[in-house]
C-alpha atoms as a PDB file:
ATOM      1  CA  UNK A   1     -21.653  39.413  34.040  1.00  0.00           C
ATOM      2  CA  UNK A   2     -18.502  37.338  32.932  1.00  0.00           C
ATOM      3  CA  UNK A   3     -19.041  34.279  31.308  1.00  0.00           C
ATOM      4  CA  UNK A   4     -17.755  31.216  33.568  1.00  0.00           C
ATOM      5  CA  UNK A   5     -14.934  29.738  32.208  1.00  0.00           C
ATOM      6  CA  UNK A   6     -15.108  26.154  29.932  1.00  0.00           C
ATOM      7  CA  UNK A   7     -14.353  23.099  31.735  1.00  0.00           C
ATOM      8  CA  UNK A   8     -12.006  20.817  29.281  1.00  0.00           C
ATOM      9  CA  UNK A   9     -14.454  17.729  27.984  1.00  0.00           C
ATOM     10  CA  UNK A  10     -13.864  14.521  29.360  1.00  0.00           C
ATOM     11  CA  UNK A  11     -12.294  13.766  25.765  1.00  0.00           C
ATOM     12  CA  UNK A  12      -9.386  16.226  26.988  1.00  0.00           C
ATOM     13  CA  UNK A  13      -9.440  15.060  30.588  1.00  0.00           C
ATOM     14  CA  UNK A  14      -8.508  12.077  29.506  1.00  0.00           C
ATOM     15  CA  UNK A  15      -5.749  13.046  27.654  1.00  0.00           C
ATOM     16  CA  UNK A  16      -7.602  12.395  23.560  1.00  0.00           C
ATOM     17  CA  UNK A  17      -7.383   9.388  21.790  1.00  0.00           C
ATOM     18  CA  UNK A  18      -3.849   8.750  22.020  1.00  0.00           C
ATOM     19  CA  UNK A  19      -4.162   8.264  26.311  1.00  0.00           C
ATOM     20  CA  UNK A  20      -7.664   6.285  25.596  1.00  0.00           C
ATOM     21  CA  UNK A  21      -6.378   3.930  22.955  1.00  0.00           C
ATOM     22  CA  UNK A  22      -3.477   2.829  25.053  1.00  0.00           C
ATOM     23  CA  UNK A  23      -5.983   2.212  28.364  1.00  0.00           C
ATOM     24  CA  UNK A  24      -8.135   0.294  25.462  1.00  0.00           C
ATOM     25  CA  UNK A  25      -5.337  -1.511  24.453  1.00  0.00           C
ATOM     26  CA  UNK A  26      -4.444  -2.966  27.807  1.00  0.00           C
ATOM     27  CA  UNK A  27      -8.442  -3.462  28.750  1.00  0.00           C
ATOM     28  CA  UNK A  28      -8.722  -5.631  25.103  1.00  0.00           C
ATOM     29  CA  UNK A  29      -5.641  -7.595  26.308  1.00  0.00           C
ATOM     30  CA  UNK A  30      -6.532  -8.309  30.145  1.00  0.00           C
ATOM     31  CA  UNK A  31     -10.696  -9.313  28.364  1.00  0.00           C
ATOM     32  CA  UNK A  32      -9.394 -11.612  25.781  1.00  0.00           C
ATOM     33  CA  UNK A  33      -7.178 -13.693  27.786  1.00  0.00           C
ATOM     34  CA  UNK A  34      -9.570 -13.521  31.439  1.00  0.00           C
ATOM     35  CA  UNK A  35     -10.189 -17.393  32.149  1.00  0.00           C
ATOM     36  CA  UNK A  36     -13.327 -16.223  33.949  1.00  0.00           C
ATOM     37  CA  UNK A  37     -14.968 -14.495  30.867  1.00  0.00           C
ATOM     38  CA  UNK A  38     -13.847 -17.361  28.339  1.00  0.00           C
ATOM     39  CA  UNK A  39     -15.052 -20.130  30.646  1.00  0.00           C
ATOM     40  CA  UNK A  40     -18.409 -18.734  28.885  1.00  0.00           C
ATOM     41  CA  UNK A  41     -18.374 -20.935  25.349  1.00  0.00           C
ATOM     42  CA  UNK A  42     -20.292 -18.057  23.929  1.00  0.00           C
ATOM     43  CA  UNK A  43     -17.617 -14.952  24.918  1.00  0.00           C
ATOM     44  CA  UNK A  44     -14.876 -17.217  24.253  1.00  0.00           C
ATOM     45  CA  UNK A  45     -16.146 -17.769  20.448  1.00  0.00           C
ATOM     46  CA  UNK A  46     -16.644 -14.107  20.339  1.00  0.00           C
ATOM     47  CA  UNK A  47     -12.683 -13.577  21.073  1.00  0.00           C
ATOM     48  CA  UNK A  48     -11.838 -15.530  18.154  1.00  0.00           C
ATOM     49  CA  UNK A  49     -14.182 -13.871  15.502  1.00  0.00           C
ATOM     50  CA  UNK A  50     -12.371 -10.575  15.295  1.00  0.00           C
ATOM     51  CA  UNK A  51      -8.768  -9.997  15.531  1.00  0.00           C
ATOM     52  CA  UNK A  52      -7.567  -8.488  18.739  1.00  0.00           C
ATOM     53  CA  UNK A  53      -6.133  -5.388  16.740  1.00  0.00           C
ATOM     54  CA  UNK A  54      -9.084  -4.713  15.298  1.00  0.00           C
ATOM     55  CA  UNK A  55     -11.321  -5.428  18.058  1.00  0.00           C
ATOM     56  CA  UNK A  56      -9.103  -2.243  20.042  1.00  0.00           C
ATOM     57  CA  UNK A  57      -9.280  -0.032  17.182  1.00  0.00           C
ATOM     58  CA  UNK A  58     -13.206  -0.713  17.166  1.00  0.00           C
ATOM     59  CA  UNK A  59     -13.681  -0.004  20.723  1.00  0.00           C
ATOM     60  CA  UNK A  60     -11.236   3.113  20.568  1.00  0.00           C
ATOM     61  CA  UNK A  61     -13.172   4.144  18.014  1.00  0.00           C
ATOM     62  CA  UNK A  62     -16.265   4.151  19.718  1.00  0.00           C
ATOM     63  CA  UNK A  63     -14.524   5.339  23.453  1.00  0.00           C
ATOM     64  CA  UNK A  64     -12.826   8.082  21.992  1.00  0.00           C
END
């Protein structure tokens, strides 16, 4: 019996890290300046602790 084919991972469905790390880069930018998340004094302080270039290398990082 053949073996079935290998469906691409979800890593190569999404294109690799170059496709992620531009959808992360436009998520990081739309989170950091949402007036509805930094109404909260506590995610607002957390948006100021780590630079916004590496806070989307971070969470590319861990995405991709």
């Amino acid at each position: 019996m053949p073996a079935e084919p290998q469906k691409p991972s979800l890593y190569e469905r999404l294109g690799g890290i170059y496709s992620i790390s531009c959808v992360v880069d436009d998520l990081i930018d739309r989170v950091m300046t949402d007036a509805r998340l930094n109404a909260n004094p506590a995610v607002n302080e957390a948006h100021h602790k780590v630079p916004p270039p590496g806070f989307k290398y971070l969470v590319t990082e861990m995405v991709g």
